[in-house]
PDB file of N, CA and C in Angstrom:
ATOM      1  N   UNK A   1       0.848  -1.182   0.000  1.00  0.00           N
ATOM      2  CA  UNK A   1       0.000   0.000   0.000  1.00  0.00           C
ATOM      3  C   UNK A   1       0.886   1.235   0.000  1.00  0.00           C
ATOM      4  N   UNK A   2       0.503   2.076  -0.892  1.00  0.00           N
ATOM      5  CA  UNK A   2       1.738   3.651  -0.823  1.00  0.00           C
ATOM      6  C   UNK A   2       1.060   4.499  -0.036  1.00  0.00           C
ATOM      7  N   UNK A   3       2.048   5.278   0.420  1.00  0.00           N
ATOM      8  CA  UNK A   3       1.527   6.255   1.453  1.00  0.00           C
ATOM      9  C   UNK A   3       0.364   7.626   0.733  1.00  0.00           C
ATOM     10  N   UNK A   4      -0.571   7.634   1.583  1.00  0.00           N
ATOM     11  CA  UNK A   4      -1.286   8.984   0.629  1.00  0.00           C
ATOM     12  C   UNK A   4      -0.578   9.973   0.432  1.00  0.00           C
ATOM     13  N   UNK A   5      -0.772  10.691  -0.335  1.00  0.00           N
ATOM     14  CA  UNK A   5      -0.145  11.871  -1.038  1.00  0.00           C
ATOM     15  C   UNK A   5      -0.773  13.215  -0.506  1.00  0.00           C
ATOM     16  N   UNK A   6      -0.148  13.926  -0.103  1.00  0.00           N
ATOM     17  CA  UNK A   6      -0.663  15.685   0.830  1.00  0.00           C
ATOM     18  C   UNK A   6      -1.119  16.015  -0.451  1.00  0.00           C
ATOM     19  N   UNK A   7      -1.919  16.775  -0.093  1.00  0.00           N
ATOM     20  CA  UNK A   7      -2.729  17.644  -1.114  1.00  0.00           C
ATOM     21  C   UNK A   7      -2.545  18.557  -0.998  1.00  0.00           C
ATOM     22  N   UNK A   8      -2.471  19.435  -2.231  1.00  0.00           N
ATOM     23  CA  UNK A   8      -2.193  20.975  -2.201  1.00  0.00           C
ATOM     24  C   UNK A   8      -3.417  21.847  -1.212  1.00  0.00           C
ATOM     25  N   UNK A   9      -2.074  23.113  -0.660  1.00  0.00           N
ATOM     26  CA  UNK A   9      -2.935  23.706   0.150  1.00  0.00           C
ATOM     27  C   UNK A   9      -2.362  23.913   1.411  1.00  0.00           C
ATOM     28  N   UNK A  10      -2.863  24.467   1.790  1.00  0.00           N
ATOM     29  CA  UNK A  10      -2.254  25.186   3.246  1.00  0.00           C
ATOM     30  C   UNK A  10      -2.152  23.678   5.092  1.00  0.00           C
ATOM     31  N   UNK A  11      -1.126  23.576   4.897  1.00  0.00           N
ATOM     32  CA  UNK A  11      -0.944  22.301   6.278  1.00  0.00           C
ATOM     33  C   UNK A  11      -1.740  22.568   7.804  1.00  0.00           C
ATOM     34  N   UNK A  12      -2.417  21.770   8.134  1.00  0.00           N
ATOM     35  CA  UNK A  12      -3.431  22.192   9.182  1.00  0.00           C
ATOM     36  C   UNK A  12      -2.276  22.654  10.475  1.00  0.00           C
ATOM     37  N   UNK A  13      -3.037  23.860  10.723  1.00  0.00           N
ATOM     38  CA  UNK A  13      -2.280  24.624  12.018  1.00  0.00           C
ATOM     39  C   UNK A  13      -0.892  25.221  11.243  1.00  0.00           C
ATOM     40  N   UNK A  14      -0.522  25.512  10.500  1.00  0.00           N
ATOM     41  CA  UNK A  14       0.475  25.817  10.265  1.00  0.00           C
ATOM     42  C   UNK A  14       0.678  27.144   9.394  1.00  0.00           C
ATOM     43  N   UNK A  15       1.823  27.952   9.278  1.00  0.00           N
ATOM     44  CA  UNK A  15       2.210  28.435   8.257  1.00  0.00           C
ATOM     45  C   UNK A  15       2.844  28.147   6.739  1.00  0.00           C
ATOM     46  N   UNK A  16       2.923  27.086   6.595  1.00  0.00           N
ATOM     47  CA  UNK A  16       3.430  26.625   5.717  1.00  0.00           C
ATOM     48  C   UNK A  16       1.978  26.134   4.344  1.00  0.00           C
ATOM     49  N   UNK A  17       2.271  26.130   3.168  1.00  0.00           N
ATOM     50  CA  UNK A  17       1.686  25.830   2.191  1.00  0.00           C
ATOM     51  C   UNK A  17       2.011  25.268   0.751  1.00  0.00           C
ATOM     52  N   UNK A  18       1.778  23.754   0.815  1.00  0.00           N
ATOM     53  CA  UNK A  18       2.070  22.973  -0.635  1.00  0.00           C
ATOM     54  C   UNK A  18       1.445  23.756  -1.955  1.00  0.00           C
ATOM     55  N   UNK A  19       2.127  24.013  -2.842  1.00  0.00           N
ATOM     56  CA  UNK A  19       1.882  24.532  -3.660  1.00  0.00           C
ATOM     57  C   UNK A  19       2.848  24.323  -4.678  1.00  0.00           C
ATOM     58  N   UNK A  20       2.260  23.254  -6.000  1.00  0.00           N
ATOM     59  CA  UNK A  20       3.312  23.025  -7.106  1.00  0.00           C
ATOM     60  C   UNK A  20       4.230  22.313  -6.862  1.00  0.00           C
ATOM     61  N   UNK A  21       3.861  21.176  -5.916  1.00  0.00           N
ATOM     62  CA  UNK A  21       5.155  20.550  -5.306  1.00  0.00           C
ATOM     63  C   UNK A  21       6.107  21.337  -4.172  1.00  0.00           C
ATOM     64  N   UNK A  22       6.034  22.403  -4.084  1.00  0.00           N
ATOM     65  CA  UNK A  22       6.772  22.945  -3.301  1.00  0.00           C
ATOM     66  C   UNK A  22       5.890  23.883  -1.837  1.00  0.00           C
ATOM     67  N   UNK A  23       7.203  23.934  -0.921  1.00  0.00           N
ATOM     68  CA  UNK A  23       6.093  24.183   0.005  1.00  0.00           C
ATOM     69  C   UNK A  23       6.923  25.648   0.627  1.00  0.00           C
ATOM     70  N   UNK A  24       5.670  26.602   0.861  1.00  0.00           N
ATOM     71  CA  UNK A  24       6.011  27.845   1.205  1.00  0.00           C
ATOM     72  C   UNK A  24       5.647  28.179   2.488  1.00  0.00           C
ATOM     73  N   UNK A  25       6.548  29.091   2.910  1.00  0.00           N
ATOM     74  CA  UNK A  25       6.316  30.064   4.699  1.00  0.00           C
ATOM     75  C   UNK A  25       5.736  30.893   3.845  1.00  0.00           C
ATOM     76  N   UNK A  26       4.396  31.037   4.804  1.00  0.00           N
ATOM     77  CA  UNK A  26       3.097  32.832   4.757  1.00  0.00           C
ATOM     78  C   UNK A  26       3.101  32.864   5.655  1.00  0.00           C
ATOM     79  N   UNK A  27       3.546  34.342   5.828  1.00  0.00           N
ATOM     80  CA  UNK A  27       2.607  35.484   6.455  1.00  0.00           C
ATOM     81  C   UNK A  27       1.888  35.993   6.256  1.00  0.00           C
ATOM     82  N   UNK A  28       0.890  37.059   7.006  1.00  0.00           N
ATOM     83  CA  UNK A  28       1.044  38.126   6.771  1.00  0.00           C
ATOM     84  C   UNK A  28       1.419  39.614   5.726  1.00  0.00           C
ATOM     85  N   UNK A  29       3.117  39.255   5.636  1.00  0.00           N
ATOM     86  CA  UNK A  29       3.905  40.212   5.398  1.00  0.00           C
ATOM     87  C   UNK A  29       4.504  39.265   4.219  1.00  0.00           C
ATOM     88  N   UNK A  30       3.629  38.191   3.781  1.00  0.00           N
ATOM     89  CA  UNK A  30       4.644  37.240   2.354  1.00  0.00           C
ATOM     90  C   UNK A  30       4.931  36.314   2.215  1.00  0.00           C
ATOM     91  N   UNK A  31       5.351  35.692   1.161  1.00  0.00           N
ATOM     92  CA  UNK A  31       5.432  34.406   1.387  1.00  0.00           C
ATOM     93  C   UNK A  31       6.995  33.991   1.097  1.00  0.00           C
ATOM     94  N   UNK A  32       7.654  33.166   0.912  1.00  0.00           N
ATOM     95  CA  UNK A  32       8.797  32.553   0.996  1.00  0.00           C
ATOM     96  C   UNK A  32       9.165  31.123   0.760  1.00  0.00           C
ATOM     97  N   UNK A  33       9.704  30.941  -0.276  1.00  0.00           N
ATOM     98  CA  UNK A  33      10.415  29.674  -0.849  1.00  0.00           C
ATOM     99  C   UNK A  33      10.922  28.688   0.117  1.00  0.00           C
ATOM    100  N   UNK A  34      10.196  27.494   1.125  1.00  0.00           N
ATOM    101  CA  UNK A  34      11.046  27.004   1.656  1.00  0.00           C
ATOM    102  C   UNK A  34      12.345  25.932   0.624  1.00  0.00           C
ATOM    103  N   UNK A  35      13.431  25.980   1.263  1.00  0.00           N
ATOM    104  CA  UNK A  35      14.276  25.062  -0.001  1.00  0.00           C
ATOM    105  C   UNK A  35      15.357  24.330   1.040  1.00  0.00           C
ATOM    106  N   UNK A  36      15.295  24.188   2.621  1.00  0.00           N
ATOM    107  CA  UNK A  36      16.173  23.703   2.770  1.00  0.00           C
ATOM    108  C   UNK A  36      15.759  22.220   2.654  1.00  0.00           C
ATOM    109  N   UNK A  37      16.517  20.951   2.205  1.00  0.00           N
ATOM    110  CA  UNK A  37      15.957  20.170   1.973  1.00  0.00           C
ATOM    111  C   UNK A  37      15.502  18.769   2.893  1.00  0.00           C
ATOM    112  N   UNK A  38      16.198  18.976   4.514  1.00  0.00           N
ATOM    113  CA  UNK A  38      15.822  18.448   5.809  1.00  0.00           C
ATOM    114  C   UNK A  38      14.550  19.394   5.947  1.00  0.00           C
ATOM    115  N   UNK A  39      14.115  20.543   5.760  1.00  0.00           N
ATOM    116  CA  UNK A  39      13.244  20.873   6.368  1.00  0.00           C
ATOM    117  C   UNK A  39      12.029  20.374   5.474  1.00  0.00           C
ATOM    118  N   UNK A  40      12.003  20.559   4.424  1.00  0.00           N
ATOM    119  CA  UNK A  40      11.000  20.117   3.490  1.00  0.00           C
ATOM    120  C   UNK A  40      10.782  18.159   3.517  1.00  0.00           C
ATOM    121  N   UNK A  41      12.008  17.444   3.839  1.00  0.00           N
ATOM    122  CA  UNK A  41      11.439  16.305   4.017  1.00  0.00           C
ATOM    123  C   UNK A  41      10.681  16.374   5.066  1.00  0.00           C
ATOM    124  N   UNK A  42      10.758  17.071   6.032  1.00  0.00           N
ATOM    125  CA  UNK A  42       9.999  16.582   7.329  1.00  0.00           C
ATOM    126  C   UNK A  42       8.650  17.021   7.451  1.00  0.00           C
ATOM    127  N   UNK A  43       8.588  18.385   6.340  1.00  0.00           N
ATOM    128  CA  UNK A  43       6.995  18.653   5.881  1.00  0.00           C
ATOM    129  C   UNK A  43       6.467  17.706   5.043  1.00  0.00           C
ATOM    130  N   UNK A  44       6.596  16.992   4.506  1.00  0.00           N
ATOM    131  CA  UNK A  44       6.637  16.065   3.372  1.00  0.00           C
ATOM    132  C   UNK A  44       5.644  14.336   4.393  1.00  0.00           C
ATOM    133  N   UNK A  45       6.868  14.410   5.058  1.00  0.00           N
ATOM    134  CA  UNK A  45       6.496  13.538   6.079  1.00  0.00           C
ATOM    135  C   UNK A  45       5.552  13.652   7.246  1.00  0.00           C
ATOM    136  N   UNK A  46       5.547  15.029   7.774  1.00  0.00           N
ATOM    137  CA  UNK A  46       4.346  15.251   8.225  1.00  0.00           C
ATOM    138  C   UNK A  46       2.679  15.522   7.653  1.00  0.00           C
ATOM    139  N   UNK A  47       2.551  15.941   6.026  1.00  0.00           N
ATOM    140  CA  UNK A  47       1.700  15.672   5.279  1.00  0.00           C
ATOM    141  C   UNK A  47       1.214  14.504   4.974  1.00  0.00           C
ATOM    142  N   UNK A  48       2.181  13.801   4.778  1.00  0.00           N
ATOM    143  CA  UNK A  48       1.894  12.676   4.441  1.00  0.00           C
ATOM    144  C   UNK A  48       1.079  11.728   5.833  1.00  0.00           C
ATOM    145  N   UNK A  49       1.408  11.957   6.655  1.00  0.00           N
ATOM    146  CA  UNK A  49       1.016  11.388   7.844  1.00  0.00           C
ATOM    147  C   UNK A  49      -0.682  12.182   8.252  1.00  0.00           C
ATOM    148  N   UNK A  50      -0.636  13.428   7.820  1.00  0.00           N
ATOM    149  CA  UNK A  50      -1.883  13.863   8.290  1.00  0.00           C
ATOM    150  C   UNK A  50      -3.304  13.766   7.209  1.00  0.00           C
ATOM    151  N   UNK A  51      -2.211  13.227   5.866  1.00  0.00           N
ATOM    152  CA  UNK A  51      -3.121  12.832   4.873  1.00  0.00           C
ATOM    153  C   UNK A  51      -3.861  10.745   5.015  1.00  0.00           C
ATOM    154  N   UNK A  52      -2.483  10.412   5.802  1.00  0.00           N
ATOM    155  CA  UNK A  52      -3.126   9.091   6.111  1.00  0.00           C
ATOM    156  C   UNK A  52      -4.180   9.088   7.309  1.00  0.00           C
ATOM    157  N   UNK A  53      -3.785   9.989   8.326  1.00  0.00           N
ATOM    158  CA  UNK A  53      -4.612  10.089   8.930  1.00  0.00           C
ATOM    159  C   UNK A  53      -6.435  10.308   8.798  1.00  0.00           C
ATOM    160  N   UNK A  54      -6.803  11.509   7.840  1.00  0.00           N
ATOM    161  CA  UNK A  54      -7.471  11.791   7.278  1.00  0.00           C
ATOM    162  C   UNK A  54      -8.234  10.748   6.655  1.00  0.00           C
ATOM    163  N   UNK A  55      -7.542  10.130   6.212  1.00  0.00           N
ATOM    164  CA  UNK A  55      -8.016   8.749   5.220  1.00  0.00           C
ATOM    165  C   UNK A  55      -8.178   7.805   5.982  1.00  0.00           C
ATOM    166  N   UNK A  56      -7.668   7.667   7.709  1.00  0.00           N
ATOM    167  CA  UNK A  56      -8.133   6.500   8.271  1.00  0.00           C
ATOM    168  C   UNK A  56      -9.676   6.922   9.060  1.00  0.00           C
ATOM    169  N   UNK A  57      -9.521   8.080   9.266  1.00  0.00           N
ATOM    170  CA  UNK A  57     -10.672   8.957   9.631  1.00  0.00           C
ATOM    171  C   UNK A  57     -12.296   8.278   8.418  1.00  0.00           C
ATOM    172  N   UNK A  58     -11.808   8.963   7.858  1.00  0.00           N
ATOM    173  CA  UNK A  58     -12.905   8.822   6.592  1.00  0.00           C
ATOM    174  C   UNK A  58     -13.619   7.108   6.494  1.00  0.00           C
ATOM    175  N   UNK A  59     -12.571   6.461   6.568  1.00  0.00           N
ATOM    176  CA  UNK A  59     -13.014   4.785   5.917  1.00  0.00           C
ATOM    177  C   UNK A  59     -13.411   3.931   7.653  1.00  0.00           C
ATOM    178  N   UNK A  60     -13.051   4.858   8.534  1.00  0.00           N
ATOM    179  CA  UNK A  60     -13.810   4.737   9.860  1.00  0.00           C
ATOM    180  C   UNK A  60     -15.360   5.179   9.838  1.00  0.00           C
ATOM    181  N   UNK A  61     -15.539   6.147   9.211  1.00  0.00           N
ATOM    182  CA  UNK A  61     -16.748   7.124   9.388  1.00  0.00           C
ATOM    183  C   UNK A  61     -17.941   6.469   8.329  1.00  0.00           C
ATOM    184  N   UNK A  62     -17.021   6.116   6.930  1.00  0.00           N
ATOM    185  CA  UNK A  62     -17.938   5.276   5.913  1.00  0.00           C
ATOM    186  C   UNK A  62     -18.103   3.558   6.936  1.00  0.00           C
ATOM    187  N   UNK A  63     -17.359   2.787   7.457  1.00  0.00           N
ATOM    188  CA  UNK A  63     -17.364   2.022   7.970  1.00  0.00           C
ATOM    189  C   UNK A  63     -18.715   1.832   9.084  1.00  0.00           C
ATOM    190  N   UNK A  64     -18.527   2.978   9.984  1.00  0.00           N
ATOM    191  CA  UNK A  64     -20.263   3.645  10.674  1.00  0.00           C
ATOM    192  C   UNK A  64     -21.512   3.614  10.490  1.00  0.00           C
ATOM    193  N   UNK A  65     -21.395   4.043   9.172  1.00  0.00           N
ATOM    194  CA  UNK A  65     -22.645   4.702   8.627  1.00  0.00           C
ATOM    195  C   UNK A  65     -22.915   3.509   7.774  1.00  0.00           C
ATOM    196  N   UNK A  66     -22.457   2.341   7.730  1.00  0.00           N
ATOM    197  CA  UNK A  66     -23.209   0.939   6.839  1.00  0.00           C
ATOM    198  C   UNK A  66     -23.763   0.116   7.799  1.00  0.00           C
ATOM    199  N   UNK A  67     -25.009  -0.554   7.614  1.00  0.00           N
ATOM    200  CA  UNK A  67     -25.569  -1.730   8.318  1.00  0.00           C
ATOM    201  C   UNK A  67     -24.498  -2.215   8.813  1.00  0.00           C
ATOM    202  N   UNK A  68     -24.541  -2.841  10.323  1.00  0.00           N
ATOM    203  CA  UNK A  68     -23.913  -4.094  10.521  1.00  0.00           C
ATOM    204  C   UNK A  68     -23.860  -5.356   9.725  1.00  0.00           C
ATOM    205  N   UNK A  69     -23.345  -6.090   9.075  1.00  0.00           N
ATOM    206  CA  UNK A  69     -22.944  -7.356   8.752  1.00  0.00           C
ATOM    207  C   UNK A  69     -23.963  -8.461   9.338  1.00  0.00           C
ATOM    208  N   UNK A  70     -24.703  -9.542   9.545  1.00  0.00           N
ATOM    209  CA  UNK A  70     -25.427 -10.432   9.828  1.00  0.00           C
ATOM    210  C   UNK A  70     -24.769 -11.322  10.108  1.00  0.00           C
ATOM    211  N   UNK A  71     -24.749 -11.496  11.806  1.00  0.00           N
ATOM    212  CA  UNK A  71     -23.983 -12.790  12.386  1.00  0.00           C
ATOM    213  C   UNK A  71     -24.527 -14.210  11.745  1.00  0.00           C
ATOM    214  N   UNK A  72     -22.963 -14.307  11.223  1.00  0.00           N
ATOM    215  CA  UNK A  72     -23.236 -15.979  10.198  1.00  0.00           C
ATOM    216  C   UNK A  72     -22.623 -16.959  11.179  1.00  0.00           C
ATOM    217  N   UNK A  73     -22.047 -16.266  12.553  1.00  0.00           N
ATOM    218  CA  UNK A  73     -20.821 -17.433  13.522  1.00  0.00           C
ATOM    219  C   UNK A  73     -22.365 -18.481  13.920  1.00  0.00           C
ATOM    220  N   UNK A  74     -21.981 -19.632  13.945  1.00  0.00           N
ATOM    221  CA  UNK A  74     -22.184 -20.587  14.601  1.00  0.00           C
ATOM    222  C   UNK A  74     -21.714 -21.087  16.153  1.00  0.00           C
ATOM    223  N   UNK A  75     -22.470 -21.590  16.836  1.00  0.00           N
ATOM    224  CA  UNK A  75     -22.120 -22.056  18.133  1.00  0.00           C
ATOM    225  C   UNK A  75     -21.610 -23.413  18.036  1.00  0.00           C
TER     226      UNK A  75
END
């Protein structure tokens, strides 16, 4: 299974924003090229983690909202 992929767009709680593959510091006062390339793996990796998350969220929530299954166990 591959890891989900962050989606463009601004990282929850954060200043930072995927955009074009690349991910930028906003302010306020602008935005800014992040490029060091430890720092961007670890955004990378934290997207990625809040995008699996998201997705375990979701297939929990569809999982909910279907009938129970019909006990077929035998005694």
């Amino acid at each position: 299974m591959s890891a989900p992929t962050p989606r463009p767009g601004r990282l929850e709680r954060s200043p930072v924003v995927l955009r074009d593959g690349q991910w930028w510091l906003v302010s306020g006062a602008g935005s800014i090229l992040a490029t060091d390339p430890t720092f961007t793996n670890m955004l990378d990796g934290f997207a990625q983690a809040m995008a699996a998350a998201d997705q375990a969220v979701a297939d929990l929530c569809t999982r909910q909202s279907e009938p129970p299954a019909p006990d077929t166990g035998g005694e």
